[in-house]
N, C-alpha and C. Protein backbone atom coordinates (compact mmCIF):
# COMPACT_ATOMS: atom_id res chain seq x y z
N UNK A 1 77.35 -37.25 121.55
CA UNK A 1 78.46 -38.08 121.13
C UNK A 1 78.43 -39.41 121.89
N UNK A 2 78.30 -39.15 123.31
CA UNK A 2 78.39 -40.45 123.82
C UNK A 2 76.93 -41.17 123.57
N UNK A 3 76.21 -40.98 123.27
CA UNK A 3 74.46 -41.49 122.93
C UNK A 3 75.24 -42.17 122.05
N UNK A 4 75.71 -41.35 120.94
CA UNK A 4 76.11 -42.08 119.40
C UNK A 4 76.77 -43.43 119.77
N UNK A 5 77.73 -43.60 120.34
CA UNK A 5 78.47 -44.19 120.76
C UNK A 5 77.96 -45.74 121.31
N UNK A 6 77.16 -45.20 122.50
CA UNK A 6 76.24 -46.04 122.98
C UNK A 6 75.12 -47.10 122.26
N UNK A 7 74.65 -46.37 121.47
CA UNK A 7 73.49 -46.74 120.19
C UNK A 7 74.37 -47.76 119.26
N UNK A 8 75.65 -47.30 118.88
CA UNK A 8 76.41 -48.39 118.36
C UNK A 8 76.66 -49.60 118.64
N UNK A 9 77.44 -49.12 119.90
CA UNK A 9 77.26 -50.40 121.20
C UNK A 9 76.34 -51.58 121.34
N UNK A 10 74.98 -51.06 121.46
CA UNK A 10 73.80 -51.93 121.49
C UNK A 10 73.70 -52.55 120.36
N UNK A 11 73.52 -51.90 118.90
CA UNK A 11 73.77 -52.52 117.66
C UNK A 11 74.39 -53.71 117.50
N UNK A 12 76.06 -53.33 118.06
CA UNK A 12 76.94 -54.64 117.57
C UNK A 12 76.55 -55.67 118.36
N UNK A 13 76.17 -55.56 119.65
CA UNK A 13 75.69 -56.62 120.72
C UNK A 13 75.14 -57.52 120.40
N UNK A 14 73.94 -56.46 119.39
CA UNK A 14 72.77 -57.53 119.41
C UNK A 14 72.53 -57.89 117.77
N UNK A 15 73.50 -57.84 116.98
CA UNK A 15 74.31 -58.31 115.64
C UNK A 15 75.01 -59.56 116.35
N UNK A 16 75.69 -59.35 117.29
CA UNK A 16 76.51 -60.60 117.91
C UNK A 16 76.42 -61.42 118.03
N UNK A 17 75.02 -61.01 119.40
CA UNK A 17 74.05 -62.17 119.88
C UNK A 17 73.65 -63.10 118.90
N UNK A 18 73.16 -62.84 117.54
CA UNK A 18 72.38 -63.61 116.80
C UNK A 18 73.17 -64.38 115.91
N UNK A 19 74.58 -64.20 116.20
CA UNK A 19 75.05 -64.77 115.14
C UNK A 19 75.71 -66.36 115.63
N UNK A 20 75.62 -66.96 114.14
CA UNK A 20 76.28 -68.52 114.62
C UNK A 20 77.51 -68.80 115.53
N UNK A 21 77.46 -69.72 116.17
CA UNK A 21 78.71 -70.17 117.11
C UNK A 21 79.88 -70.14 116.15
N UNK A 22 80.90 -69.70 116.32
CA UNK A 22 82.37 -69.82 115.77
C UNK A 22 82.56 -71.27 115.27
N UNK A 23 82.25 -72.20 116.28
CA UNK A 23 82.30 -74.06 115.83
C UNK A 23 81.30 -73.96 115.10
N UNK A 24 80.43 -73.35 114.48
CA UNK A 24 79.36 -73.77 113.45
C UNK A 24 79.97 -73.43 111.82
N UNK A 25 80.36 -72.46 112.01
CA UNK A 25 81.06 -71.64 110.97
C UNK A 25 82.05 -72.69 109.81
N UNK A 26 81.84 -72.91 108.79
CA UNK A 26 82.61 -73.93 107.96
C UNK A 26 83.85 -73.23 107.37
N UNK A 27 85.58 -73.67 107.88
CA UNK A 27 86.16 -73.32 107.65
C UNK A 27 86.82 -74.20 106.39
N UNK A 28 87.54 -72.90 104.93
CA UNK A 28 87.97 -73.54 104.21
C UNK A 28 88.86 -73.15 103.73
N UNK A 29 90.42 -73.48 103.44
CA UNK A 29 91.98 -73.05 103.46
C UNK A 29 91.94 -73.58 102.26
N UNK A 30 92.59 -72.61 101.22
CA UNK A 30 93.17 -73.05 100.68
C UNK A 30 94.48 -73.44 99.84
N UNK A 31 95.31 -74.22 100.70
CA UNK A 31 96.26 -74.57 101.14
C UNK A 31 96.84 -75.76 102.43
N UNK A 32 97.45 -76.75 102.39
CA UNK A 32 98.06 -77.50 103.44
C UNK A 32 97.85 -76.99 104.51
N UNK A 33 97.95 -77.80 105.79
CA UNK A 33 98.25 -77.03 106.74
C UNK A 33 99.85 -77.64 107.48
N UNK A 34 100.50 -77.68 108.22
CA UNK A 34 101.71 -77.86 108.47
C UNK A 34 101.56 -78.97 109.15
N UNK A 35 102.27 -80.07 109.23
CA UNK A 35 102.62 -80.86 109.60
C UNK A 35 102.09 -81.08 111.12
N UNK A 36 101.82 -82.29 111.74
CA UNK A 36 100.93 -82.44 112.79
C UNK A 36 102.13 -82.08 114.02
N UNK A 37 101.98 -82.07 115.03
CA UNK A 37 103.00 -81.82 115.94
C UNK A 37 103.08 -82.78 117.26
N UNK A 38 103.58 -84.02 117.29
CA UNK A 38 103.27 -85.17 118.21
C UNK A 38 104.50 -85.07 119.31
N UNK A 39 103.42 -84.66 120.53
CA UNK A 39 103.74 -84.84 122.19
C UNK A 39 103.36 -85.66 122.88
N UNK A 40 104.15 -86.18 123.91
CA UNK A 40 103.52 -87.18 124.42
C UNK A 40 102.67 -86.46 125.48
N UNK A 41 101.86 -87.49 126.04
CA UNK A 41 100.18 -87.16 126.02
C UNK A 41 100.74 -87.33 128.02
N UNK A 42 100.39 -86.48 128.74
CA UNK A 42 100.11 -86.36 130.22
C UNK A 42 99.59 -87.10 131.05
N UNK A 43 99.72 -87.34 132.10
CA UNK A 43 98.89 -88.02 132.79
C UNK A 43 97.75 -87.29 132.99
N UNK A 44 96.72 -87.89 133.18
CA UNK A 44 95.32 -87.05 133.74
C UNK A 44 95.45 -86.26 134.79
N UNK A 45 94.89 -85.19 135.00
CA UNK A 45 94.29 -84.38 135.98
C UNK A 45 94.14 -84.76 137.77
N UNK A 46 93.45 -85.64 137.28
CA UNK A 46 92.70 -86.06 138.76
C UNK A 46 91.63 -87.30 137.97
N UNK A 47 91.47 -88.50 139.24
CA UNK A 47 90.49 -89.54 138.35
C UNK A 47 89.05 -88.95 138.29
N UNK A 48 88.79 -89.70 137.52
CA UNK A 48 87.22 -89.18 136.90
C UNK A 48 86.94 -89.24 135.59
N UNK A 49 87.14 -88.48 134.67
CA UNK A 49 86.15 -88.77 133.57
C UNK A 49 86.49 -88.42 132.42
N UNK A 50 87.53 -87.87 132.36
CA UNK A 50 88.48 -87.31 132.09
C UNK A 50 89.32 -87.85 130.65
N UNK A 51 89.29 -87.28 129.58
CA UNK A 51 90.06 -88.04 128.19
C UNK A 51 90.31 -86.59 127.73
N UNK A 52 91.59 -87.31 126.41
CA UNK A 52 92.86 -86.55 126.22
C UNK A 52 92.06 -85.89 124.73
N UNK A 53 91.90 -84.69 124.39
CA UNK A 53 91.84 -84.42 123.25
C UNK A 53 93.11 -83.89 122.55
N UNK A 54 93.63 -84.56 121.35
CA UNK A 54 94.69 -84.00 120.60
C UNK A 54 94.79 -82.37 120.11
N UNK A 55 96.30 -81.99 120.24
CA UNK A 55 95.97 -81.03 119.52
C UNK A 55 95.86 -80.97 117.93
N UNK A 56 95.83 -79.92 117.75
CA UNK A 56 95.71 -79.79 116.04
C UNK A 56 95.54 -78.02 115.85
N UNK A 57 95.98 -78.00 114.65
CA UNK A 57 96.05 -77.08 113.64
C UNK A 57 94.77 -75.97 113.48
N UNK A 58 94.61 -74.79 114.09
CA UNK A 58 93.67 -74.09 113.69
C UNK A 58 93.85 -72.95 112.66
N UNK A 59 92.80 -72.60 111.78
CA UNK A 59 92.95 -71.43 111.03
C UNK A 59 92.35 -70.15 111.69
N UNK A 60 93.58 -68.82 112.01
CA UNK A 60 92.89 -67.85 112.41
C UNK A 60 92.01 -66.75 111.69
N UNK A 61 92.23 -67.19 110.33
CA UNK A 61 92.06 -65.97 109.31
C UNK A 61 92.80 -65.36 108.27
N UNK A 62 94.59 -65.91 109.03
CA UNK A 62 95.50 -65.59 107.93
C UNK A 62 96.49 -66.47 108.05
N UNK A 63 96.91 -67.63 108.83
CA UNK A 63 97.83 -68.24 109.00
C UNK A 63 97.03 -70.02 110.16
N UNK A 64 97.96 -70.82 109.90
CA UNK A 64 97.52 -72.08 110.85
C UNK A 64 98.51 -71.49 111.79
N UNK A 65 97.96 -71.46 112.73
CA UNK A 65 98.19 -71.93 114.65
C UNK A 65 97.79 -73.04 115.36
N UNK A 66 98.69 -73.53 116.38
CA UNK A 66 98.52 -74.51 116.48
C UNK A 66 97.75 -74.45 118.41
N UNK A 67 97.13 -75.60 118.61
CA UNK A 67 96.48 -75.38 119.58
C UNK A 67 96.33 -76.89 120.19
N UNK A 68 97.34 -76.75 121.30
CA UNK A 68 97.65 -77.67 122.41
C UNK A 68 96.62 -79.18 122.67
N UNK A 69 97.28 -80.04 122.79
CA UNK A 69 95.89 -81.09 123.65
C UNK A 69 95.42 -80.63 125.12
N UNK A 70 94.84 -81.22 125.42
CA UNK A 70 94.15 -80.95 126.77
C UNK A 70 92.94 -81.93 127.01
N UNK A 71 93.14 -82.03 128.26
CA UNK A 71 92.35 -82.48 128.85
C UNK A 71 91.00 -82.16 129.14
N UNK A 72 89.63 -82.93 129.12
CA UNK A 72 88.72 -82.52 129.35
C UNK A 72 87.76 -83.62 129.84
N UNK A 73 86.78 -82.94 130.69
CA UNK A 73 85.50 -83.94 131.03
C UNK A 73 84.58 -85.02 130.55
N UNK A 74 84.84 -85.95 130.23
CA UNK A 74 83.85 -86.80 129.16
C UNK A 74 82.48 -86.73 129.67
N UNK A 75 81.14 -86.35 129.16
CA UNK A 75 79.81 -85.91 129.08
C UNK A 75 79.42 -87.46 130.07
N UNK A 76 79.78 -88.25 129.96
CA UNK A 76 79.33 -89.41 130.88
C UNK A 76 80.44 -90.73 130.50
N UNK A 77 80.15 -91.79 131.33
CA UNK A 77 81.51 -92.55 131.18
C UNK A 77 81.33 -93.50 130.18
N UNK A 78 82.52 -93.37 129.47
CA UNK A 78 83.05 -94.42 128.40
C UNK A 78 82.58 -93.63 126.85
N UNK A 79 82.26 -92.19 127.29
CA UNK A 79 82.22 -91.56 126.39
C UNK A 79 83.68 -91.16 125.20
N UNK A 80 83.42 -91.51 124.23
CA UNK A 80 84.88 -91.28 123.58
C UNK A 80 84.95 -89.71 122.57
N UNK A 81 86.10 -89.41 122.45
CA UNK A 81 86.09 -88.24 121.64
C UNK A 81 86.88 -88.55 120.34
N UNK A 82 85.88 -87.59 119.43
CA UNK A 82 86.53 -88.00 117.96
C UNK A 82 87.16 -86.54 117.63
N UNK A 83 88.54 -86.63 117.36
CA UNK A 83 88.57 -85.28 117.21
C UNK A 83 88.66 -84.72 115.82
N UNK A 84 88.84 -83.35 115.69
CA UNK A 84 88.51 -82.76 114.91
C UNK A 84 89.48 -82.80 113.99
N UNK A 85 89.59 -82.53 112.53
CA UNK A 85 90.20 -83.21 111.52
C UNK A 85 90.35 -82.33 110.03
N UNK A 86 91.41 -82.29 109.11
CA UNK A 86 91.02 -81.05 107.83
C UNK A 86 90.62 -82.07 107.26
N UNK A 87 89.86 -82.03 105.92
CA UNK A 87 89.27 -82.99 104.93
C UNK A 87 89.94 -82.04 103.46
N UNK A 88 90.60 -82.64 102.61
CA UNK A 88 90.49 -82.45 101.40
C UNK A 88 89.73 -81.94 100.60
N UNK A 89 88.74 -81.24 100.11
CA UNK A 89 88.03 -81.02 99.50
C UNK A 89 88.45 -80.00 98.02
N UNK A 90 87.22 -79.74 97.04
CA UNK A 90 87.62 -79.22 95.84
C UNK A 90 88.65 -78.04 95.63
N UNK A 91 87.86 -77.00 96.92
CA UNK A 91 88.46 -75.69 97.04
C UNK A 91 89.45 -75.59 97.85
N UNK A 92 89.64 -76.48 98.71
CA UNK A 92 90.60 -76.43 99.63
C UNK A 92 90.57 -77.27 100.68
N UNK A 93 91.40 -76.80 101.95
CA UNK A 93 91.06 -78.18 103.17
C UNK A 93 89.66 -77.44 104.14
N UNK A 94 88.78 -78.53 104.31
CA UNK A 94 87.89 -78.29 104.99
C UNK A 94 87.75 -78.68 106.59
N UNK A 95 87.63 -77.56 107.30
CA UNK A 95 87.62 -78.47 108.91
C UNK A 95 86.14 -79.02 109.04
N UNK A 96 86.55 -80.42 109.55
CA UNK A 96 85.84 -80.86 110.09
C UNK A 96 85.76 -81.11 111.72
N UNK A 97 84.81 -80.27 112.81
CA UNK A 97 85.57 -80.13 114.33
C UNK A 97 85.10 -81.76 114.82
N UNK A 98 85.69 -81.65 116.25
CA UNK A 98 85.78 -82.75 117.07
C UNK A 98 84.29 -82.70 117.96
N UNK A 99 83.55 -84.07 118.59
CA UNK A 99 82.59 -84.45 118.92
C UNK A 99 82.87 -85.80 119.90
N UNK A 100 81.87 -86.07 120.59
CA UNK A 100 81.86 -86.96 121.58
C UNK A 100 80.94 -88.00 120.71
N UNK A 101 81.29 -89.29 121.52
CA UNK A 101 80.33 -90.49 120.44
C UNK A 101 80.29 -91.42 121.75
């Protein structure tokens, strides 16, 4: 029983392993998502390198949740972030995620 168990184990692991990043994955709603939710934005952390990503609207699978700004490291300086965004499309709204430029 516990072999069985085990053997499963390894299975899903390595089903896991191979599979695409969650941010790769093309998400598509179809339906609005709710209205944006505007906070004012924090002071930084500590100096350094540091820029504000907005929050925004995620889909979990059955409903939009929403998911905070925050702060994060810019990859080198004067790096800017574009963030991530729904797009309109035929079938529904399409995410498009956020990237550094």
């Amino acid at each position: 029983m516990m072999r069985c168990r085990m053997s499963g184990l390894i299975a899903a692991t390595a089903l896991l392993s191979g599979a695409a990043p969650v941010h790769a994955a093309r998400i598509v709603v179809g339906f609005g998502r709710p209205v944006t939710i505007v906070a004012p934005v924090p002071a930084p952390p500590a100096a350094g390198y540091y820029v504000w990503t907005p929050g925004y609207w995620n889909w979990n699978g059955s409903r939009y949740v929403w998911v905070p700004g925050v702060y994060v490291t810019a990859p080198h300086p004067g790096a800017s972030w574009i963030p991530g965004h729904w797009v309109a499309g035929p079938r529904g709204a399409v995410w498009v995620g956020g990237h550094w430029r």
